[in-house]
C-alpha atoms as a PDB file:
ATOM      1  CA  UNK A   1     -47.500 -28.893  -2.640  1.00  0.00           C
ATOM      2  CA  UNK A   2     -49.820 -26.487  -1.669  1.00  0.00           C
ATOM      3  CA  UNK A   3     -53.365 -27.611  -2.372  1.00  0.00           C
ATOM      4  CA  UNK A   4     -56.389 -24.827  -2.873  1.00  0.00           C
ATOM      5  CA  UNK A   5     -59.356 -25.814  -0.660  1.00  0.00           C
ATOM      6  CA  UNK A   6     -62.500 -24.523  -1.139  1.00  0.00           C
ATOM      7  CA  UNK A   7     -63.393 -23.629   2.784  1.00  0.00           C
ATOM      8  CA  UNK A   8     -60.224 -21.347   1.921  1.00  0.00           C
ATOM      9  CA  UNK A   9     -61.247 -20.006  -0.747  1.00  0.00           C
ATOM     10  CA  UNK A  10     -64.539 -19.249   0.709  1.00  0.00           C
ATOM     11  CA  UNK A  11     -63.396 -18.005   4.123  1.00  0.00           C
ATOM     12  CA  UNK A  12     -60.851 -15.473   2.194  1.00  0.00           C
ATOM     13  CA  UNK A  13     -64.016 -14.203   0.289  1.00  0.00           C
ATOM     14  CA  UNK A  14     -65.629 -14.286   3.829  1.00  0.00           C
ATOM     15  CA  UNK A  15     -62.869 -11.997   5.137  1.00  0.00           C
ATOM     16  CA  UNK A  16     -62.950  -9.796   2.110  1.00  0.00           C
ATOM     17  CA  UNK A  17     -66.539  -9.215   2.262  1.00  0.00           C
ATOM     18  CA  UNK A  18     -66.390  -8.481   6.226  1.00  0.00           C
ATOM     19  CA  UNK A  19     -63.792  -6.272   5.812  1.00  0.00           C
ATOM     20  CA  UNK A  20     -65.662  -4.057   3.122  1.00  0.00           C
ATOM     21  CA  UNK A  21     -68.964  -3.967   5.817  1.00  0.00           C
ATOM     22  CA  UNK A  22     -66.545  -2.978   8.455  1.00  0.00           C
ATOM     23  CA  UNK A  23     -64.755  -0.308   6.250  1.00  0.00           C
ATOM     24  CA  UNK A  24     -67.986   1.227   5.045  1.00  0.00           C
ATOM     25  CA  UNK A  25     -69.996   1.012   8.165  1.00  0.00           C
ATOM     26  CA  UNK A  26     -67.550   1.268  10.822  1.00  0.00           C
ATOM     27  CA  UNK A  27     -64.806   3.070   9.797  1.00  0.00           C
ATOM     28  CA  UNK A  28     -65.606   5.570   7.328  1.00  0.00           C
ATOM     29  CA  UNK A  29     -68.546   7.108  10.254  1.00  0.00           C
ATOM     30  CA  UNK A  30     -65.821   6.841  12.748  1.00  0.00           C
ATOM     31  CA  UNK A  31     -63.147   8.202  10.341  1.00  0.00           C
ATOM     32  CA  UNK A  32     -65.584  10.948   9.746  1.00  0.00           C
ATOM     33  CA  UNK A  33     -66.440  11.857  13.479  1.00  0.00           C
ATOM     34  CA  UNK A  34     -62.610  11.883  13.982  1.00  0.00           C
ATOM     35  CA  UNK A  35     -62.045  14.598  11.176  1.00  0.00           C
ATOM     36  CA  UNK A  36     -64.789  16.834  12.292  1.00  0.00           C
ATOM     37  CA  UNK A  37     -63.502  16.730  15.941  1.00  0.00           C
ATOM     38  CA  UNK A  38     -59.922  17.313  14.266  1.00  0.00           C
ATOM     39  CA  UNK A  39     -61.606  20.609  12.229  1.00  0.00           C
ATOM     40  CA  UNK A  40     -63.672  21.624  15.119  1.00  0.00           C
ATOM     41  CA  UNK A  41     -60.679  21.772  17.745  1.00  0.00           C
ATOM     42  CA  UNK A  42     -58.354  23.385  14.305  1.00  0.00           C
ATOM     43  CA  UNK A  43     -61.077  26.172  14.455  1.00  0.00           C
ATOM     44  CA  UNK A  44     -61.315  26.736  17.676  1.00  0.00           C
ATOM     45  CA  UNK A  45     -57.234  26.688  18.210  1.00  0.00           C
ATOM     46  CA  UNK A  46     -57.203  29.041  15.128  1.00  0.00           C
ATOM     47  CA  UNK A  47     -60.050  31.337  17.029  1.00  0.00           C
ATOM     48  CA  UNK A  48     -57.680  31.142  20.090  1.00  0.00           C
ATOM     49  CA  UNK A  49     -55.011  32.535  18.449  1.00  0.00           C
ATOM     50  CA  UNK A  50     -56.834  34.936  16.145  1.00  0.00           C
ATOM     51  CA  UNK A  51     -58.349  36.244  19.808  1.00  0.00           C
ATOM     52  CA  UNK A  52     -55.008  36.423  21.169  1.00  0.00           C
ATOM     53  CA  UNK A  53     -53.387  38.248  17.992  1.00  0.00           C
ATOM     54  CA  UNK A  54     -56.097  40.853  18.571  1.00  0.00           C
ATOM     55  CA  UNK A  55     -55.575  41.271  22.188  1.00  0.00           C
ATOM     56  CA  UNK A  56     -51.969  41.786  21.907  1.00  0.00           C
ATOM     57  CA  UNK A  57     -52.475  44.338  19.177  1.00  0.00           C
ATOM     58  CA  UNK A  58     -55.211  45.902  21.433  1.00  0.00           C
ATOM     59  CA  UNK A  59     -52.238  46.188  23.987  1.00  0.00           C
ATOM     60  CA  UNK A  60     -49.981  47.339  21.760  1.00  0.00           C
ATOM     61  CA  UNK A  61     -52.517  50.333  20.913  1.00  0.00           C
ATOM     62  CA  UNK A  62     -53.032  51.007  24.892  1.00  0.00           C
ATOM     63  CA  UNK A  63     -49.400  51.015  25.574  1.00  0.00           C
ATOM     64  CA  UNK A  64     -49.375  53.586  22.370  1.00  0.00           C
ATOM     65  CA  UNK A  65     -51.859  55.394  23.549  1.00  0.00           C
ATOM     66  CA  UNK A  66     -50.686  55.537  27.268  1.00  0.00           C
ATOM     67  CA  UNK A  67     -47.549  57.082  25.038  1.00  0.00           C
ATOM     68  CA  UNK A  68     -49.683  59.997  23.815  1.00  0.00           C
ATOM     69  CA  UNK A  69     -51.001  60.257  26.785  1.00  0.00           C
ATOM     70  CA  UNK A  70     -47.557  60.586  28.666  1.00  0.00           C
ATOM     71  CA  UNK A  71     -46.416  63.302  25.838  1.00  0.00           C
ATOM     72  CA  UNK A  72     -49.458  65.385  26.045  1.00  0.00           C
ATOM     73  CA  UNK A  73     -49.140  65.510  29.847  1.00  0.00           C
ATOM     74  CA  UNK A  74     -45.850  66.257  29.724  1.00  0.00           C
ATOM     75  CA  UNK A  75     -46.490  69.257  27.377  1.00  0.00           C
ATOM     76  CA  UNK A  76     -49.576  70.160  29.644  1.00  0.00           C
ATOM     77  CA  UNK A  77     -47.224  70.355  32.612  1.00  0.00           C
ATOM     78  CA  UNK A  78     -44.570  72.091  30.837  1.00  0.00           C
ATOM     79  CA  UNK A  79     -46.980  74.891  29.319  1.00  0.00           C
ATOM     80  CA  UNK A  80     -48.082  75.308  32.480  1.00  0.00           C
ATOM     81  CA  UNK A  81     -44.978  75.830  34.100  1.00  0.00           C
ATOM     82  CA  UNK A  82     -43.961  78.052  31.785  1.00  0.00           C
ATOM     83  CA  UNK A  83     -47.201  80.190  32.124  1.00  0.00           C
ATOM     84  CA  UNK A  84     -46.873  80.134  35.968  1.00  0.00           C
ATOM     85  CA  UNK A  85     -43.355  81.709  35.574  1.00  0.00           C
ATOM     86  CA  UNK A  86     -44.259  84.369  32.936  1.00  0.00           C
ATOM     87  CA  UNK A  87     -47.125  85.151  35.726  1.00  0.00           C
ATOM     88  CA  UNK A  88     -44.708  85.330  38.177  1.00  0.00           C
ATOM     89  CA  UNK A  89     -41.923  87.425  36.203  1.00  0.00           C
ATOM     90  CA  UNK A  90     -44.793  90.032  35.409  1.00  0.00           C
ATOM     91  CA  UNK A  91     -45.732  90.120  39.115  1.00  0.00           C
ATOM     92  CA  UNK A  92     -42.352  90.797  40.288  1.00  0.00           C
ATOM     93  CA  UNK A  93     -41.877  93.319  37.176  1.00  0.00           C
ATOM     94  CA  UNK A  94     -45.107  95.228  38.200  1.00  0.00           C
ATOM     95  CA  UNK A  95     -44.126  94.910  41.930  1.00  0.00           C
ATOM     96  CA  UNK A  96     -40.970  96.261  41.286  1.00  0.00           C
ATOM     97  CA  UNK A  97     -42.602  99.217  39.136  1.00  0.00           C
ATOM     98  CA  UNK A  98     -44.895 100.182  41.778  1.00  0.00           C
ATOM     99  CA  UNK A  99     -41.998 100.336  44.332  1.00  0.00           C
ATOM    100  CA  UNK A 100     -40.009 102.533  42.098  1.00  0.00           C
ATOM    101  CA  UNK A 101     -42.841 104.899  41.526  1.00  0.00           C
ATOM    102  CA  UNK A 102     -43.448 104.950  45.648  1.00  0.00           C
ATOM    103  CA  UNK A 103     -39.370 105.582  46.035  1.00  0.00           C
ATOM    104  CA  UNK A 104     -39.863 107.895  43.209  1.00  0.00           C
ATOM    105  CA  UNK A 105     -42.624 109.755  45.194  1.00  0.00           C
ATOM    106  CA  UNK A 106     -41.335 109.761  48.379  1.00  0.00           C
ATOM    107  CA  UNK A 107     -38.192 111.058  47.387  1.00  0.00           C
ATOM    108  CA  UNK A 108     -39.988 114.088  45.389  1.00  0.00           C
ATOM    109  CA  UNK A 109     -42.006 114.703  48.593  1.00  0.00           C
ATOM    110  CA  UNK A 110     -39.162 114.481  50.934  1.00  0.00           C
ATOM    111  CA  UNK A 111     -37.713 117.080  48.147  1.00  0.00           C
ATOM    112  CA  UNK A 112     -40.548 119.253  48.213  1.00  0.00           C
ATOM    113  CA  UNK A 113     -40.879 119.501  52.071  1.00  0.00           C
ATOM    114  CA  UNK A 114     -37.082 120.229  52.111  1.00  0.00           C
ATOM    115  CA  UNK A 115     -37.506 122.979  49.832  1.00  0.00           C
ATOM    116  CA  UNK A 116     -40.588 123.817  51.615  1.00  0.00           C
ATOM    117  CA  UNK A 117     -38.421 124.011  55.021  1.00  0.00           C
ATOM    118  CA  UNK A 118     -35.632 125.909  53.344  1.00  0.00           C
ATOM    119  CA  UNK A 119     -38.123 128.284  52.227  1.00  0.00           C
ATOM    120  CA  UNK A 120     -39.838 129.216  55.168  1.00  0.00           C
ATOM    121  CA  UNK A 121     -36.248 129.114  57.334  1.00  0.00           C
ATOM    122  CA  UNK A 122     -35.567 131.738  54.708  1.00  0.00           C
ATOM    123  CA  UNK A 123     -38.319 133.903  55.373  1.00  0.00           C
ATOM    124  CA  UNK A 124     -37.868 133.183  59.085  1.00  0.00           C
ATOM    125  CA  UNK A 125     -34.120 134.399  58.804  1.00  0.00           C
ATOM    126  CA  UNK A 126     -34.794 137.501  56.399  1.00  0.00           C
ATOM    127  CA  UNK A 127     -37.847 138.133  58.679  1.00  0.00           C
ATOM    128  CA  UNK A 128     -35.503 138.399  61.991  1.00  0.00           C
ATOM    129  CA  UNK A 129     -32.770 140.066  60.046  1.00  0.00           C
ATOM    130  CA  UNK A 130     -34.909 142.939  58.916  1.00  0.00           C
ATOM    131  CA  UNK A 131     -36.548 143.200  62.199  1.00  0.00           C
ATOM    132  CA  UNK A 132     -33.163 143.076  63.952  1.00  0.00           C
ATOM    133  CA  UNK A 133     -32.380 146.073  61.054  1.00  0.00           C
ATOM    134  CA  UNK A 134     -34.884 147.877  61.704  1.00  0.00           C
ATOM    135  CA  UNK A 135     -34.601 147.284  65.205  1.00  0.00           C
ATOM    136  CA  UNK A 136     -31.076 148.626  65.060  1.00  0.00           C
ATOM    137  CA  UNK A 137     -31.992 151.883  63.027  1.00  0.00           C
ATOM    138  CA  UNK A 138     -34.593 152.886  65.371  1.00  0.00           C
ATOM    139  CA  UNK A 139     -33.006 151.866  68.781  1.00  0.00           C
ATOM    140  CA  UNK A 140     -29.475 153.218  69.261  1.00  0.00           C
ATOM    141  CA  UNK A 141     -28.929 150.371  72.075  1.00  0.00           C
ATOM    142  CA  UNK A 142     -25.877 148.964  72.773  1.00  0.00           C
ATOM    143  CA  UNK A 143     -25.297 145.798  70.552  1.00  0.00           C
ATOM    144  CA  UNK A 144     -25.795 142.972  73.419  1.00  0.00           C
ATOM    145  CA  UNK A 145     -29.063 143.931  73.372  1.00  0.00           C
ATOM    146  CA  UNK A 146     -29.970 143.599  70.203  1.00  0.00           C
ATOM    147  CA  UNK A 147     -27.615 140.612  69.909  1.00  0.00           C
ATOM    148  CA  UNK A 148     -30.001 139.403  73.070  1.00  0.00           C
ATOM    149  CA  UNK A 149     -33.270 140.416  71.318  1.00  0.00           C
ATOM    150  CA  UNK A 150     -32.215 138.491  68.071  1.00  0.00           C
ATOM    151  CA  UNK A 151     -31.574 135.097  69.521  1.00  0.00           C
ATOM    152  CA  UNK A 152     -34.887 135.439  71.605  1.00  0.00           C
ATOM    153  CA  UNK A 153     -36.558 135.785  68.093  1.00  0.00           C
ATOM    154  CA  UNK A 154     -34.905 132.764  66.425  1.00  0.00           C
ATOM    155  CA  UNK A 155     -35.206 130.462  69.668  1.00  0.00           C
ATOM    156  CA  UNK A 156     -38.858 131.222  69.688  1.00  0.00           C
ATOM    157  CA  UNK A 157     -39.411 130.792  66.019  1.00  0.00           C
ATOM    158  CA  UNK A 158     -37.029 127.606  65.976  1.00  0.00           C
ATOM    159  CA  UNK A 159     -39.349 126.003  69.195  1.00  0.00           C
ATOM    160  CA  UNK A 160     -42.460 126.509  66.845  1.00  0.00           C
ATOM    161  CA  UNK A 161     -41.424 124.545  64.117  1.00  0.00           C
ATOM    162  CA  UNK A 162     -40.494 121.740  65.920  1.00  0.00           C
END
């Protein structure tokens, strides 16, 4: 049978009592160094990710942004397109109305130097009729030469004009 000997008994109580010292001065210090190591690296892991939450939501409000941006270029460019052909439409309009008033104007002038022409070949023609009348009433010549004396006239008026 198993007999209880006292050196047992006392190194058991030995071991028990060690065993407290070590847990109280060894292990609970150690234990405690180990858990603020664990929360220090939990915080700064928890930072890490709190830092890169933020930066992705910063990037997310840049690429937003560079969005806006895009859009009110875009309408920028297109307003200014469209401004640059109105400006060009009303050039060409106005262009186009100041040709029409020169056609308009030449066309009157060349109308009025016509009628200004016709005018004076008129007078030039009743002039050389009359004289050639009155040429007729007061010469009794034969009809060659006043025929003659009539063309003379109108050759010499027609070289003056031109």
């Amino acid at each position: 049978m198993l007999r209880l000997d006292i050196n047992l008994v006392f190194t058991i109580i030995n071991l028990l009592i060690w065993y407290a010292i070590i847990r109280i001065f060894l292990f609970k210090p150690i234990n405690k160094v180990i858990d603020k190591r664990n929360a220090a690296i939990q915080e700064k892991y928890d930072e890490a990710k709190k830092m890169q939450e933020e930066a992705q939501a910063e990037k997310e409000k840049y690429a937003a942004c560079q969005d806006e941006i895009e859009v009110e270029k875009n309408k920028v460019l297109d307003a200014a397109r469209a401004s640059a052909r109105e400006e060009g439409r009303q050039l060409i309009e106005n262009a186009q109305k100041e040709a029409d008033k020169v056609i308009r104007k030449a066309g009157e002038d060349a109308r009025r130097e016509k009628d200004k022409m016709l005018e004076q070949a008129k007078h030039e023609i009743l002039s050389l009729v009359l004289d050639a009348a009155a040429g007729s009433m007061n010469k009794k010549s034969d009809d060659s030469a006043l025929y003659d004396e009539f063309l003379k006239k109108a050759g010499t008026t027609e070289n003056e004009e031109t």
